[in-house]
PDB file of N, CA and C in Angstrom:
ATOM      1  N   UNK A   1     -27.868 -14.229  -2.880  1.00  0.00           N
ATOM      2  CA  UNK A   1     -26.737 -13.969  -3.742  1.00  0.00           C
ATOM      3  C   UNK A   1     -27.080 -14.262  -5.203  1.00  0.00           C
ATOM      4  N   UNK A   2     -28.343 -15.307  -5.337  1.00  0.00           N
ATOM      5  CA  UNK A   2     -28.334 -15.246  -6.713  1.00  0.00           C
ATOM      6  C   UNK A   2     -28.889 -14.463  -7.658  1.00  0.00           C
ATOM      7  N   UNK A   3     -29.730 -14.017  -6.656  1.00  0.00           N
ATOM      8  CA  UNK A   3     -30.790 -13.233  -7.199  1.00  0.00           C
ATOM      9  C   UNK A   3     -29.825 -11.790  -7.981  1.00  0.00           C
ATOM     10  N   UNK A   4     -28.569 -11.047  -6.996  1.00  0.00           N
ATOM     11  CA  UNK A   4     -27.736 -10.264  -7.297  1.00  0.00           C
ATOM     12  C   UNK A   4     -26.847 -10.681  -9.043  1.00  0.00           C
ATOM     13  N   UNK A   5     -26.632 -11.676  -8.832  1.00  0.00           N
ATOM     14  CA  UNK A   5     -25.694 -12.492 -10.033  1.00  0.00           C
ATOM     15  C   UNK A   5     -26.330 -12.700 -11.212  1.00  0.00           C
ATOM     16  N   UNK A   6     -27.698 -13.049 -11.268  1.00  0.00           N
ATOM     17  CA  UNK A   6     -28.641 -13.285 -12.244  1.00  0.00           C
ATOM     18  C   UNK A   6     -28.295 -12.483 -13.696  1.00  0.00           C
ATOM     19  N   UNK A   7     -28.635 -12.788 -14.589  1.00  0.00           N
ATOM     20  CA  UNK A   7     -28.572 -12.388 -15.714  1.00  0.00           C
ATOM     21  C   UNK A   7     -29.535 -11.135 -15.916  1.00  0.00           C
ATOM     22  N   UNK A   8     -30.895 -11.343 -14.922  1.00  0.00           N
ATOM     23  CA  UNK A   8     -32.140 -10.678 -15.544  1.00  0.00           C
ATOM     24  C   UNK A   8     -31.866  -9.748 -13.947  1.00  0.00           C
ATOM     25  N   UNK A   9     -30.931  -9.320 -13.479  1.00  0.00           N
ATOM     26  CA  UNK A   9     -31.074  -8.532 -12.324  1.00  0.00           C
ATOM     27  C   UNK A   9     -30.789  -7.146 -12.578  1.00  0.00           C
ATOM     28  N   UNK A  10     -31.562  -6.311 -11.446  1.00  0.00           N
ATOM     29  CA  UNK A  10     -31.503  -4.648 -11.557  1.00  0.00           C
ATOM     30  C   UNK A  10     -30.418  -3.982 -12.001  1.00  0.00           C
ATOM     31  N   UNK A  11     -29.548  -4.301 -11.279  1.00  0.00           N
ATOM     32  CA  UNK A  11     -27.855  -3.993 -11.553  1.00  0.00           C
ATOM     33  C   UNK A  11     -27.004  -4.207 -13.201  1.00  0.00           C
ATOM     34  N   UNK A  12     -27.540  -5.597 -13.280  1.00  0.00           N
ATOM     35  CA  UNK A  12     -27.069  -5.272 -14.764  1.00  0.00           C
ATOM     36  C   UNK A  12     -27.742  -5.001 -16.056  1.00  0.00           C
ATOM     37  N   UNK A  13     -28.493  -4.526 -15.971  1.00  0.00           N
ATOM     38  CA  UNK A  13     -29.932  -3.842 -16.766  1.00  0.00           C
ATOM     39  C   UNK A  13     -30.015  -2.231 -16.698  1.00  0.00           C
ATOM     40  N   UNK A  14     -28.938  -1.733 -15.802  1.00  0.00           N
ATOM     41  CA  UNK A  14     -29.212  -0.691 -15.191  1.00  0.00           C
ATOM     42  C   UNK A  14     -27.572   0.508 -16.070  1.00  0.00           C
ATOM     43  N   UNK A  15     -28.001   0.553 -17.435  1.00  0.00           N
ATOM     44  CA  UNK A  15     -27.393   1.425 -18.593  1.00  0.00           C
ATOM     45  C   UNK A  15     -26.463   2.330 -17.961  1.00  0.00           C
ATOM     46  N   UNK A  16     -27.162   3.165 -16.820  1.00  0.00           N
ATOM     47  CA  UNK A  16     -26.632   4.515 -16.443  1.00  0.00           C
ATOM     48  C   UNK A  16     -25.681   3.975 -15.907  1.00  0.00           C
ATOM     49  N   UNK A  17     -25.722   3.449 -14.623  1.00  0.00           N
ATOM     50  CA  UNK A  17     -24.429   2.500 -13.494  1.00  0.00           C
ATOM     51  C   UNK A  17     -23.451   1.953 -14.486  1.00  0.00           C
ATOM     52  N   UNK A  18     -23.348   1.606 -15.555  1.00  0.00           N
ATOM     53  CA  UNK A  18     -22.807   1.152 -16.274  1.00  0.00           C
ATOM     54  C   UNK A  18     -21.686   1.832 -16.815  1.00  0.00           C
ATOM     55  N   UNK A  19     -21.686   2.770 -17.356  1.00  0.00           N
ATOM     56  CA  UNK A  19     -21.751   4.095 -18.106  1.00  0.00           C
ATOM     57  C   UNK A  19     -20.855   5.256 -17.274  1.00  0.00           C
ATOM     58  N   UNK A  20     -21.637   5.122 -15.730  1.00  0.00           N
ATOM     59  CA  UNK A  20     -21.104   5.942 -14.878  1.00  0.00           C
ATOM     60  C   UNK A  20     -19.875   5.169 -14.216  1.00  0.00           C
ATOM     61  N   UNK A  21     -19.807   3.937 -14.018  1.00  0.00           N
ATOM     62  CA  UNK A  21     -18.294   3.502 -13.692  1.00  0.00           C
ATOM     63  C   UNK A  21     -17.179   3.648 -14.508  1.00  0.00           C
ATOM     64  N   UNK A  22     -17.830   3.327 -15.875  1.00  0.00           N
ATOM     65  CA  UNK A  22     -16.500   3.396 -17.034  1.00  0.00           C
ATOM     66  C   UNK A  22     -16.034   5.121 -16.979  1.00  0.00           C
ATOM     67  N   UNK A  23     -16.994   5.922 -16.597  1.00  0.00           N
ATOM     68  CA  UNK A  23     -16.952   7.456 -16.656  1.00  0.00           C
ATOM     69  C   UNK A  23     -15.618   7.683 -15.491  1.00  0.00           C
ATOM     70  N   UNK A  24     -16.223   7.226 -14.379  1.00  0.00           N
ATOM     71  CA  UNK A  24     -15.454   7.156 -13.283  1.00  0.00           C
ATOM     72  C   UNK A  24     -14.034   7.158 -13.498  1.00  0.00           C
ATOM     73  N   UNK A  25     -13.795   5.509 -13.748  1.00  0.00           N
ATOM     74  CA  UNK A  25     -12.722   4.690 -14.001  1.00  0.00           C
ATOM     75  C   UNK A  25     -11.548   5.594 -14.900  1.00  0.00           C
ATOM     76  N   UNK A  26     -11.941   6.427 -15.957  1.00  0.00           N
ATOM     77  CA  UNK A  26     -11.725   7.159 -17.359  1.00  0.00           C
ATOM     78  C   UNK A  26     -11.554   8.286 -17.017  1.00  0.00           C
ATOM     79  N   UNK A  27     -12.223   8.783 -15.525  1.00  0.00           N
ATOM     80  CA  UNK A  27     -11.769  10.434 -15.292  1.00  0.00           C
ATOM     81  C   UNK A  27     -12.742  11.657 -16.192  1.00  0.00           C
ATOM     82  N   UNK A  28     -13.794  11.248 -16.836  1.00  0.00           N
ATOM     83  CA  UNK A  28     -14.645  11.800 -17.654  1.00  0.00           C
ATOM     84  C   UNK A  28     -15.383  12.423 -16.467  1.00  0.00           C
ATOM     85  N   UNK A  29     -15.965  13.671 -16.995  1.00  0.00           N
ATOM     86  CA  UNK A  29     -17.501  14.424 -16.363  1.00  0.00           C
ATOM     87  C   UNK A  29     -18.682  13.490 -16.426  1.00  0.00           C
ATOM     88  N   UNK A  30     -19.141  13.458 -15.631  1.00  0.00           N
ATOM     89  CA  UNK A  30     -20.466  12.771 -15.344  1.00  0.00           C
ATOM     90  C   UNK A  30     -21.499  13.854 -15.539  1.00  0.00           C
ATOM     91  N   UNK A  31     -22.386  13.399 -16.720  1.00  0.00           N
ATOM     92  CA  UNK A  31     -23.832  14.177 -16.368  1.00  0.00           C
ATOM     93  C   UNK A  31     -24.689  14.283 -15.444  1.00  0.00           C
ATOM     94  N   UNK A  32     -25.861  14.752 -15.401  1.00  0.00           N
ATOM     95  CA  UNK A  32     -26.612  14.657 -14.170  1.00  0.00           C
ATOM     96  C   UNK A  32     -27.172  13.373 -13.746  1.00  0.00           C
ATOM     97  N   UNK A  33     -27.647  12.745 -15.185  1.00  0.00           N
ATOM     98  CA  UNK A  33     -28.664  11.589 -14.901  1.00  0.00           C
ATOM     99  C   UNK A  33     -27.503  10.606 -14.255  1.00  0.00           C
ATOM    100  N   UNK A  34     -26.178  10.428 -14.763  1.00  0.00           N
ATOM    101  CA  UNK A  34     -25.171   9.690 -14.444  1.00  0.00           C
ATOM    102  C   UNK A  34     -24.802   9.665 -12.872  1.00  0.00           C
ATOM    103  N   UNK A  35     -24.821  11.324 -12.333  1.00  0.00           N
ATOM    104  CA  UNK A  35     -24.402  11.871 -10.815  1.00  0.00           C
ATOM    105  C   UNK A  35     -25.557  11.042 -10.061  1.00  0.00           C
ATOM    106  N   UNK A  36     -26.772  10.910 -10.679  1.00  0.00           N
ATOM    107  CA  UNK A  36     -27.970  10.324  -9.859  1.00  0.00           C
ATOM    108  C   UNK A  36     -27.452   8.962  -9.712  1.00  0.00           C
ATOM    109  N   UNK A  37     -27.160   8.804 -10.666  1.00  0.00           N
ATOM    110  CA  UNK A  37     -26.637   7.043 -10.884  1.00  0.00           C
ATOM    111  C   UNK A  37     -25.845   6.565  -9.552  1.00  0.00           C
ATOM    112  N   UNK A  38     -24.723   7.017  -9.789  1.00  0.00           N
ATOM    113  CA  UNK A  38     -23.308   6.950  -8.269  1.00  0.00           C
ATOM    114  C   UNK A  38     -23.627   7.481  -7.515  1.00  0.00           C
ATOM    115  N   UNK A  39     -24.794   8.238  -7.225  1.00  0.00           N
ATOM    116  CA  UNK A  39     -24.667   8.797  -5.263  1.00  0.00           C
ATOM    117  C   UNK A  39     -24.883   7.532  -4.543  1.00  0.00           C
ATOM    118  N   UNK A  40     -25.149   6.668  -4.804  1.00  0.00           N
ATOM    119  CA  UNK A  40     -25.304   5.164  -3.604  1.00  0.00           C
ATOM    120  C   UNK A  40     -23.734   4.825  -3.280  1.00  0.00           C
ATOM    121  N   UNK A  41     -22.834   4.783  -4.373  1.00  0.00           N
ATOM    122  CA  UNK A  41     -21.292   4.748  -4.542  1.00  0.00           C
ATOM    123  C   UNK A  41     -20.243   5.515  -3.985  1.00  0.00           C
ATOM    124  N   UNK A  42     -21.026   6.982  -4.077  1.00  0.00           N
ATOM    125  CA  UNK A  42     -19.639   8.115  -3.825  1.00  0.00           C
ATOM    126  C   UNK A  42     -19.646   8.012  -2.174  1.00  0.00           C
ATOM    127  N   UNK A  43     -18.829   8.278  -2.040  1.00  0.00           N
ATOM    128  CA  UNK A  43     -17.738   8.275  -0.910  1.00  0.00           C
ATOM    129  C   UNK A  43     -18.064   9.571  -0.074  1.00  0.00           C
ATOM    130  N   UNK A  44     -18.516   9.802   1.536  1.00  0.00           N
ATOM    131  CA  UNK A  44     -18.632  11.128   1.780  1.00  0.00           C
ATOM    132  C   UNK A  44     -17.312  11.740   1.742  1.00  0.00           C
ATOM    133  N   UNK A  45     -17.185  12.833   1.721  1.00  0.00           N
ATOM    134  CA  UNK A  45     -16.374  13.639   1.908  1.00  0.00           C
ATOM    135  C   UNK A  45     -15.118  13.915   3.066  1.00  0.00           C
ATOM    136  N   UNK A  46     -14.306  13.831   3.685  1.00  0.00           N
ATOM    137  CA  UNK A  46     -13.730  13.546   4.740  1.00  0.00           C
ATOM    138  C   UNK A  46     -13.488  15.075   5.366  1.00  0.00           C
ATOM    139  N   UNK A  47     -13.601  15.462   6.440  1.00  0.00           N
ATOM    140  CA  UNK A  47     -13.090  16.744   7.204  1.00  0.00           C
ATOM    141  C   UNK A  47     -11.689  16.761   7.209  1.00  0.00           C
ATOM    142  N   UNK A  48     -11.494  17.780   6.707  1.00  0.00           N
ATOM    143  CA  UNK A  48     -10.016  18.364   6.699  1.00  0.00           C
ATOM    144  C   UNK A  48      -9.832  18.679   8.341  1.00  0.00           C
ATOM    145  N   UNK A  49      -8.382  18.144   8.099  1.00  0.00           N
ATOM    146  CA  UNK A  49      -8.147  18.224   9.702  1.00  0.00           C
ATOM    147  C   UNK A  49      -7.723  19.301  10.151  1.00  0.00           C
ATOM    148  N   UNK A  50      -8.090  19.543  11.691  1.00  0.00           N
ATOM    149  CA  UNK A  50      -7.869  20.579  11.355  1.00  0.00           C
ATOM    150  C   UNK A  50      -6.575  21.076  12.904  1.00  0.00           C
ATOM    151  N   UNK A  51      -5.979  22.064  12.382  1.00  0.00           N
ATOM    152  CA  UNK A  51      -4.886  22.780  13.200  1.00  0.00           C
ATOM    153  C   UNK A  51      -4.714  23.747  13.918  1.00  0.00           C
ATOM    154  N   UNK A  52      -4.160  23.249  15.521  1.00  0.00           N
ATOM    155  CA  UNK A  52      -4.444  23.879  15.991  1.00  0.00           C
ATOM    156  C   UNK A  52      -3.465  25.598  16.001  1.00  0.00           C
ATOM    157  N   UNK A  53      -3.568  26.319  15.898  1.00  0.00           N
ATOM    158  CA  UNK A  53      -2.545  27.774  16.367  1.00  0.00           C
ATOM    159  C   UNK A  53      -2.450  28.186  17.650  1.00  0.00           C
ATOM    160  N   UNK A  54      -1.381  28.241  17.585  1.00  0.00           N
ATOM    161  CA  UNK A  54      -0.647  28.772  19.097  1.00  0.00           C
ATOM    162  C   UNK A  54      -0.016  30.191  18.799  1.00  0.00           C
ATOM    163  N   UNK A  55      -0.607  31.166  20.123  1.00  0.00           N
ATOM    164  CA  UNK A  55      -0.340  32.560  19.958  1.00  0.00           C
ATOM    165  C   UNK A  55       1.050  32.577  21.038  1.00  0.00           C
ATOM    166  N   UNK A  56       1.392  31.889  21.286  1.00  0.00           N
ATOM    167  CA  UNK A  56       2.718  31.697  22.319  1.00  0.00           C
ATOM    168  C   UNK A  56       4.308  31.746  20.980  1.00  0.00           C
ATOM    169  N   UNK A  57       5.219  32.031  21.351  1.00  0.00           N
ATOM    170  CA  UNK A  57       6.506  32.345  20.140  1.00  0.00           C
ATOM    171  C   UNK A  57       7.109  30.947  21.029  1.00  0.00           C
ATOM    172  N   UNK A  58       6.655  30.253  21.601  1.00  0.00           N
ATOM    173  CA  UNK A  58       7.132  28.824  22.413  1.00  0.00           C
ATOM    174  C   UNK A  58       6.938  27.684  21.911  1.00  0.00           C
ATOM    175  N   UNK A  59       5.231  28.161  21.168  1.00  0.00           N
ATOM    176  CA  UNK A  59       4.563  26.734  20.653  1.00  0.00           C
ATOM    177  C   UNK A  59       5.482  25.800  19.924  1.00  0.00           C
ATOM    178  N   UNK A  60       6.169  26.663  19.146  1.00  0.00           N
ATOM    179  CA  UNK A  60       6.689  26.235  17.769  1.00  0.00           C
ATOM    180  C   UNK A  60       8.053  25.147  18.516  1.00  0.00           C
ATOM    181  N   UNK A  61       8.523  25.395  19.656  1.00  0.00           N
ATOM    182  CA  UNK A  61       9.614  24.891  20.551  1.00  0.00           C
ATOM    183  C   UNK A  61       8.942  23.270  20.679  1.00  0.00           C
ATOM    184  N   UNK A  62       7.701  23.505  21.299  1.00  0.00           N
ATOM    185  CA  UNK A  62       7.177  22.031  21.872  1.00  0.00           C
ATOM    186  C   UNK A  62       6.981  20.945  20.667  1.00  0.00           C
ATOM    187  N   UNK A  63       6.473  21.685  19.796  1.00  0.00           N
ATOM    188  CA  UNK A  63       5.780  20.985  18.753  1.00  0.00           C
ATOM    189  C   UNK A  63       6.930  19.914  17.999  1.00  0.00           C
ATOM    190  N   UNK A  64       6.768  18.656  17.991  1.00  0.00           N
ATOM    191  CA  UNK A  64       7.294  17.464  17.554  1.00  0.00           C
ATOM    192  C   UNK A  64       7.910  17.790  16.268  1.00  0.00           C
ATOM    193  N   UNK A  65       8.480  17.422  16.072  1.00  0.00           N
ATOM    194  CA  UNK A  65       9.377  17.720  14.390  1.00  0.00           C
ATOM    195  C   UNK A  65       9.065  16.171  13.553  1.00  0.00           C
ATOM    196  N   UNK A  66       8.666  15.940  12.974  1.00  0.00           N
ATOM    197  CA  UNK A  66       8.485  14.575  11.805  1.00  0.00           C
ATOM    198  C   UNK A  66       9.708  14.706  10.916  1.00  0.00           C
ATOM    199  N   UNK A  67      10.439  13.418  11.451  1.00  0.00           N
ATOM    200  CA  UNK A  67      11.347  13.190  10.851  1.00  0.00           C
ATOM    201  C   UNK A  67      11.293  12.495   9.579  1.00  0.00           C
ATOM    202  N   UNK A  68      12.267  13.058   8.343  1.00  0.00           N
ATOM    203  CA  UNK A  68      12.195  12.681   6.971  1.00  0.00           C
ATOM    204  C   UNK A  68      11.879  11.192   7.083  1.00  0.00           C
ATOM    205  N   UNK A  69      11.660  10.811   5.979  1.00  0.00           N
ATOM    206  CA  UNK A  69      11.232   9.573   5.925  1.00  0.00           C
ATOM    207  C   UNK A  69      12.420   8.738   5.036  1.00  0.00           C
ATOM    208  N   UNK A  70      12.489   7.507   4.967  1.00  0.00           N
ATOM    209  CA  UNK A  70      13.869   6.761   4.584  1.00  0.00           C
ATOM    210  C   UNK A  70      13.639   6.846   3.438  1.00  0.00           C
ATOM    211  N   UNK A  71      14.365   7.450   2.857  1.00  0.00           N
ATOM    212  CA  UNK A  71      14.296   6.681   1.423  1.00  0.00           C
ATOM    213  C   UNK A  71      15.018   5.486   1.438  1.00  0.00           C
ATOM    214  N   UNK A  72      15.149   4.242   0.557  1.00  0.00           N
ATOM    215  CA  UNK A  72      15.845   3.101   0.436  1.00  0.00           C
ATOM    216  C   UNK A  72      16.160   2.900  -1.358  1.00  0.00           C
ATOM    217  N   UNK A  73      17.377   2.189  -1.691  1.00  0.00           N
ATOM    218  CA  UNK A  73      17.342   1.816  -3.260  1.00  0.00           C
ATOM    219  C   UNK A  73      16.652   1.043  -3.019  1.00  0.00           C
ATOM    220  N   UNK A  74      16.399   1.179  -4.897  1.00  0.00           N
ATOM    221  CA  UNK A  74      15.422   0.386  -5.555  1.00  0.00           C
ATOM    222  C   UNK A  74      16.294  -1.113  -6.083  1.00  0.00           C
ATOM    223  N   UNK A  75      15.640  -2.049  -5.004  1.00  0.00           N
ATOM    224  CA  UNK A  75      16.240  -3.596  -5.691  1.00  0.00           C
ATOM    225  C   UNK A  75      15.309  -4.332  -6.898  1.00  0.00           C
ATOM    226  N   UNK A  76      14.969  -3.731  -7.729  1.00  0.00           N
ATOM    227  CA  UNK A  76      13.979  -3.622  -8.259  1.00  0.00           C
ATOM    228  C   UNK A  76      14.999  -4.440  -9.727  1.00  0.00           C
ATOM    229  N   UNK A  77      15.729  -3.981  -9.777  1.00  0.00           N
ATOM    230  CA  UNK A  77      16.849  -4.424 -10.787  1.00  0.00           C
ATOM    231  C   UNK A  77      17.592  -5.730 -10.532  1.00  0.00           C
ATOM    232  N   UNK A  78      17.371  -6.434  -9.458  1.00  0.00           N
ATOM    233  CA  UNK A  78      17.754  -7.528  -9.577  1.00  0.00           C
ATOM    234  C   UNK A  78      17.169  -8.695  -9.871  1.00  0.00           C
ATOM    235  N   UNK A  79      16.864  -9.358 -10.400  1.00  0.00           N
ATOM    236  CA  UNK A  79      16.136 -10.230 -10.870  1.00  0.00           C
ATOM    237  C   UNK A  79      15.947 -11.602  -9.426  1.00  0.00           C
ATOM    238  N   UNK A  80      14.700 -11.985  -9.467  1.00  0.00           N
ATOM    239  CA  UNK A  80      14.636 -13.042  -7.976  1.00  0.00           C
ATOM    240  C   UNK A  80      15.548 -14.459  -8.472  1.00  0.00           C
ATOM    241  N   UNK A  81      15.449 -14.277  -9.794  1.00  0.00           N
ATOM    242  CA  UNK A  81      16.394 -16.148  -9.990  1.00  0.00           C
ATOM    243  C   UNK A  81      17.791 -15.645 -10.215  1.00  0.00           C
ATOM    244  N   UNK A  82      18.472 -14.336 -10.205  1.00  0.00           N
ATOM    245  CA  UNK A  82      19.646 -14.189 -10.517  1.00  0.00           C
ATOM    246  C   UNK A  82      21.200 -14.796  -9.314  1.00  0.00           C
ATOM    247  N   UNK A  83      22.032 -15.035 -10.369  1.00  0.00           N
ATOM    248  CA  UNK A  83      22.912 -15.836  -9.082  1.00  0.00           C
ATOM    249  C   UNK A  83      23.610 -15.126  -7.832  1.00  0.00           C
ATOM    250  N   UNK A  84      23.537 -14.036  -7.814  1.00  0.00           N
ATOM    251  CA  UNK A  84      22.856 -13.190  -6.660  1.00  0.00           C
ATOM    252  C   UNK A  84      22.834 -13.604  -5.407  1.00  0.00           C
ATOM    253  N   UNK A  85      21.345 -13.918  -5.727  1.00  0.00           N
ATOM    254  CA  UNK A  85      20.191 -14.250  -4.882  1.00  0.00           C
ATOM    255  C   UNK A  85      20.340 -15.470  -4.679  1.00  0.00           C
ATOM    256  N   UNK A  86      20.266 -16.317  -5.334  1.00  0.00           N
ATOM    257  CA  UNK A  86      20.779 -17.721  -5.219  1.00  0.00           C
ATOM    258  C   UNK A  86      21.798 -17.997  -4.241  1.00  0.00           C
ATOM    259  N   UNK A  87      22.548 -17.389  -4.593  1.00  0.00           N
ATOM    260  CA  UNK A  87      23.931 -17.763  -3.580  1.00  0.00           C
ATOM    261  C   UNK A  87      23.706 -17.500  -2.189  1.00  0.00           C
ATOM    262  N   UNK A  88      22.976 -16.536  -1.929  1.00  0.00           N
ATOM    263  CA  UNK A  88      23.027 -15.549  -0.734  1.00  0.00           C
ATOM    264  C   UNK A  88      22.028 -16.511  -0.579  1.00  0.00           C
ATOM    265  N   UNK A  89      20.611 -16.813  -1.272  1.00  0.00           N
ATOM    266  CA  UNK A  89      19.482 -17.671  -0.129  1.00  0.00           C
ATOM    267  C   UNK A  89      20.384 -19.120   0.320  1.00  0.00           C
ATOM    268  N   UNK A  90      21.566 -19.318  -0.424  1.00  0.00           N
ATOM    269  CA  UNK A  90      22.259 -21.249  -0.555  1.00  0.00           C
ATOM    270  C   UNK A  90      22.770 -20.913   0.922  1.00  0.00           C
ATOM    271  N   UNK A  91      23.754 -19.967   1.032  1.00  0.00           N
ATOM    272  CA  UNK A  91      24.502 -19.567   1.920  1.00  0.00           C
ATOM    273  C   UNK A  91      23.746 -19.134   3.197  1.00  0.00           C
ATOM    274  N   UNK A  92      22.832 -18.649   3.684  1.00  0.00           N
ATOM    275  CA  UNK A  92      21.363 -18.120   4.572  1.00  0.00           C
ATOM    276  C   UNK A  92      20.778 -19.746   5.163  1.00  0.00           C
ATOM    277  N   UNK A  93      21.027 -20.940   3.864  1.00  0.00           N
ATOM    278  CA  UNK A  93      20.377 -22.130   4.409  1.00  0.00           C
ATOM    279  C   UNK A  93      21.725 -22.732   5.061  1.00  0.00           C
ATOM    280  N   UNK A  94      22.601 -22.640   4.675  1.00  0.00           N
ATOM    281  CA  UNK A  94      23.864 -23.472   5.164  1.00  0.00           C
ATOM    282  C   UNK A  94      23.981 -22.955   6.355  1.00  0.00           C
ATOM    283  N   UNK A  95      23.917 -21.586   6.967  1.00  0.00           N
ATOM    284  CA  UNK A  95      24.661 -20.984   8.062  1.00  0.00           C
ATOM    285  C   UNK A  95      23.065 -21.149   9.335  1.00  0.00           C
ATOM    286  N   UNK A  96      22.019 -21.105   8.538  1.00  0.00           N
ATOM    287  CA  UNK A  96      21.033 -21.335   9.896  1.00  0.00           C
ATOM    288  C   UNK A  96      20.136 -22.611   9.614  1.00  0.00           C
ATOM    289  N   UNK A  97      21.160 -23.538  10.345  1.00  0.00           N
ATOM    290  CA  UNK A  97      20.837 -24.863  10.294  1.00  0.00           C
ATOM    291  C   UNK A  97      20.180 -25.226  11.739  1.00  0.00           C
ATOM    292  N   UNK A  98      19.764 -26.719  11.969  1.00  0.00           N
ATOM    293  CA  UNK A  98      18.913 -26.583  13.139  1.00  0.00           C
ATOM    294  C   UNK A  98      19.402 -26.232  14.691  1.00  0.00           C
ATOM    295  N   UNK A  99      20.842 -26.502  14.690  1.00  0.00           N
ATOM    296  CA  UNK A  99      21.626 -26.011  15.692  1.00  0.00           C
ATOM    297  C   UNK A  99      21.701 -24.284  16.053  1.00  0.00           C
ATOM    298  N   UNK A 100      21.740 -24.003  14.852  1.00  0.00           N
ATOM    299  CA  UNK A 100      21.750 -21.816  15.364  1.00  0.00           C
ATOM    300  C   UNK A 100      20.132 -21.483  14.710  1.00  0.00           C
ATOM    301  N   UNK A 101      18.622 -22.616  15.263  1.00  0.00           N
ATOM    302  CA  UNK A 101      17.541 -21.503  15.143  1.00  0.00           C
ATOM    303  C   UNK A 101      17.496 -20.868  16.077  1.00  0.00           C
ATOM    304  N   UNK A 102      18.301 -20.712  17.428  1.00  0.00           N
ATOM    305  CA  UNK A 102      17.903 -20.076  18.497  1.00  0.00           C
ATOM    306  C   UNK A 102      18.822 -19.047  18.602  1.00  0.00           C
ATOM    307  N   UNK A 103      19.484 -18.813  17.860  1.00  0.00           N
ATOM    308  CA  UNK A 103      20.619 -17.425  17.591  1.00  0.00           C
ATOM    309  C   UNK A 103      19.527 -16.215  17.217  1.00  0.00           C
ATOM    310  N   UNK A 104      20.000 -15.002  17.985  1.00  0.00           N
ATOM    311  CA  UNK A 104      19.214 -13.802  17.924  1.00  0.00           C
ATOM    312  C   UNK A 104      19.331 -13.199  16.545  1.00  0.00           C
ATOM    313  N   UNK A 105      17.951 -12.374  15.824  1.00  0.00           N
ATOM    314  CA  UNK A 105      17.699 -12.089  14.363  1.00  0.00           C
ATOM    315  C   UNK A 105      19.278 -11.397  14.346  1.00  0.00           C
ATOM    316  N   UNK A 106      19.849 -10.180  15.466  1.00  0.00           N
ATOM    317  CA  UNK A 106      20.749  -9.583  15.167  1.00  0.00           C
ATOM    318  C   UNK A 106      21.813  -9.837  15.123  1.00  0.00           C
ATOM    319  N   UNK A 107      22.775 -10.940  15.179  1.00  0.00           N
ATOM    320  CA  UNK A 107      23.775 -12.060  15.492  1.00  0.00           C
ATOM    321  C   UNK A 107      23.480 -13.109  14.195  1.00  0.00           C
ATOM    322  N   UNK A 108      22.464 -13.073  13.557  1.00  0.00           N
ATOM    323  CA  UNK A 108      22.537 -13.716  12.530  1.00  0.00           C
ATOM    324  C   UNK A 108      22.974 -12.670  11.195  1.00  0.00           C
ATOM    325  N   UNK A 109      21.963 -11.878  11.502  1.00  0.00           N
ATOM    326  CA  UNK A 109      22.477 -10.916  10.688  1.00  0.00           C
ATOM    327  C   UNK A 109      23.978 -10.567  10.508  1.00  0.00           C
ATOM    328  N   UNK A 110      24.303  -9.906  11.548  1.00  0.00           N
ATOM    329  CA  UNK A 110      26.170  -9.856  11.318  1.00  0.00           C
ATOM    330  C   UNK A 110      26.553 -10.948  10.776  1.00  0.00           C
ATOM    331  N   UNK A 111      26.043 -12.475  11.160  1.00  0.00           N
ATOM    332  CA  UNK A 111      26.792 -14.154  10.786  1.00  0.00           C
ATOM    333  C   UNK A 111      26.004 -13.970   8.835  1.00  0.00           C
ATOM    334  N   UNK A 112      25.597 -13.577   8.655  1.00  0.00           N
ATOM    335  CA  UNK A 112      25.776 -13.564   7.375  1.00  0.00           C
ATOM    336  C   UNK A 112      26.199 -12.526   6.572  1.00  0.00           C
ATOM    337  N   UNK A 113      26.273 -11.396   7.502  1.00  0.00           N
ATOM    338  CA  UNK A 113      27.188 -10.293   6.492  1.00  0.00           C
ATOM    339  C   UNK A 113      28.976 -10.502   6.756  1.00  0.00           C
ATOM    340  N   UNK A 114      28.747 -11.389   7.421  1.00  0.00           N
ATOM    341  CA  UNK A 114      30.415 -11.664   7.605  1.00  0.00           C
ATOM    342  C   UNK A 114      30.537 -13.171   6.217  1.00  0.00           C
ATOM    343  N   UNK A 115      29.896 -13.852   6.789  1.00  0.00           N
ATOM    344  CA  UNK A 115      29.753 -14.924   5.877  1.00  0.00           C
ATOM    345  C   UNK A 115      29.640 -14.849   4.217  1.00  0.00           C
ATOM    346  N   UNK A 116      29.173 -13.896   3.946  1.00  0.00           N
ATOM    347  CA  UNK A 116      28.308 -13.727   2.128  1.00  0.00           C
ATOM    348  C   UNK A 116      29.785 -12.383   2.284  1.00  0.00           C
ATOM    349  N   UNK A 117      30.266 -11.428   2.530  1.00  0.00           N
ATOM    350  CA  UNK A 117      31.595 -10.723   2.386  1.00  0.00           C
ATOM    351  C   UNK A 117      32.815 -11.322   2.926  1.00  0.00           C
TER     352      UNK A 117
END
């Protein structure tokens, strides 16, 4: 490992590698001598996947439907120290005390949306 870390090592002596990450990083064209530089780096290529076709007017029947995906709001606007949050974590410690840790996640849940409304 030290030999890698060294001051006087290949890697950081090595102009092009240098040059070619900031290129990278920046979205710039890489020259050739640079492309020589990153082929140890680049990434192969991945196979596009591929699909199958069905000559049947049925296929389209079997085939799984992917359901939308959730969107959720953004709590992004509430601040973590706001009194909020505060209240609701004060109230979350008061109601699951050592007597209800064995109350089910979903029974707590309702016990604090009844509790905090």
């Amino acid at each position: 490992m030290k030999g890698r870390l060294a001051s006087d090592s290949a890697v950081v002596n090595y102009p092009a590698l240098k040059t070619t990450i900031t290129e990278i990083i920046t979205g710039s064209r890489l020259s050739t001598r640079e492309q020589e530089a990153c082929k140890g780096i680049k990434a192969s290529p991945a196979a596009p996947p591929t699909q199958e076709t069905t000559c049947s007017f049925l296929g389209p029947v079997f085939q799984k439907a992917t359901p939308a995906r959730t969107t959720y709001m953004s709590v992004s606007w509430i601040p973590p120290t706001s009194n909020e949050c505060d209240r609701c974590f004060s109230q979350a410690k008061l109601l699951y005390t050592d007597m209800r840790k064995s109350v089910d996640v979903n029974t707590l849940e309702v016990l604090m949306l009844l509790f905090y409304n």
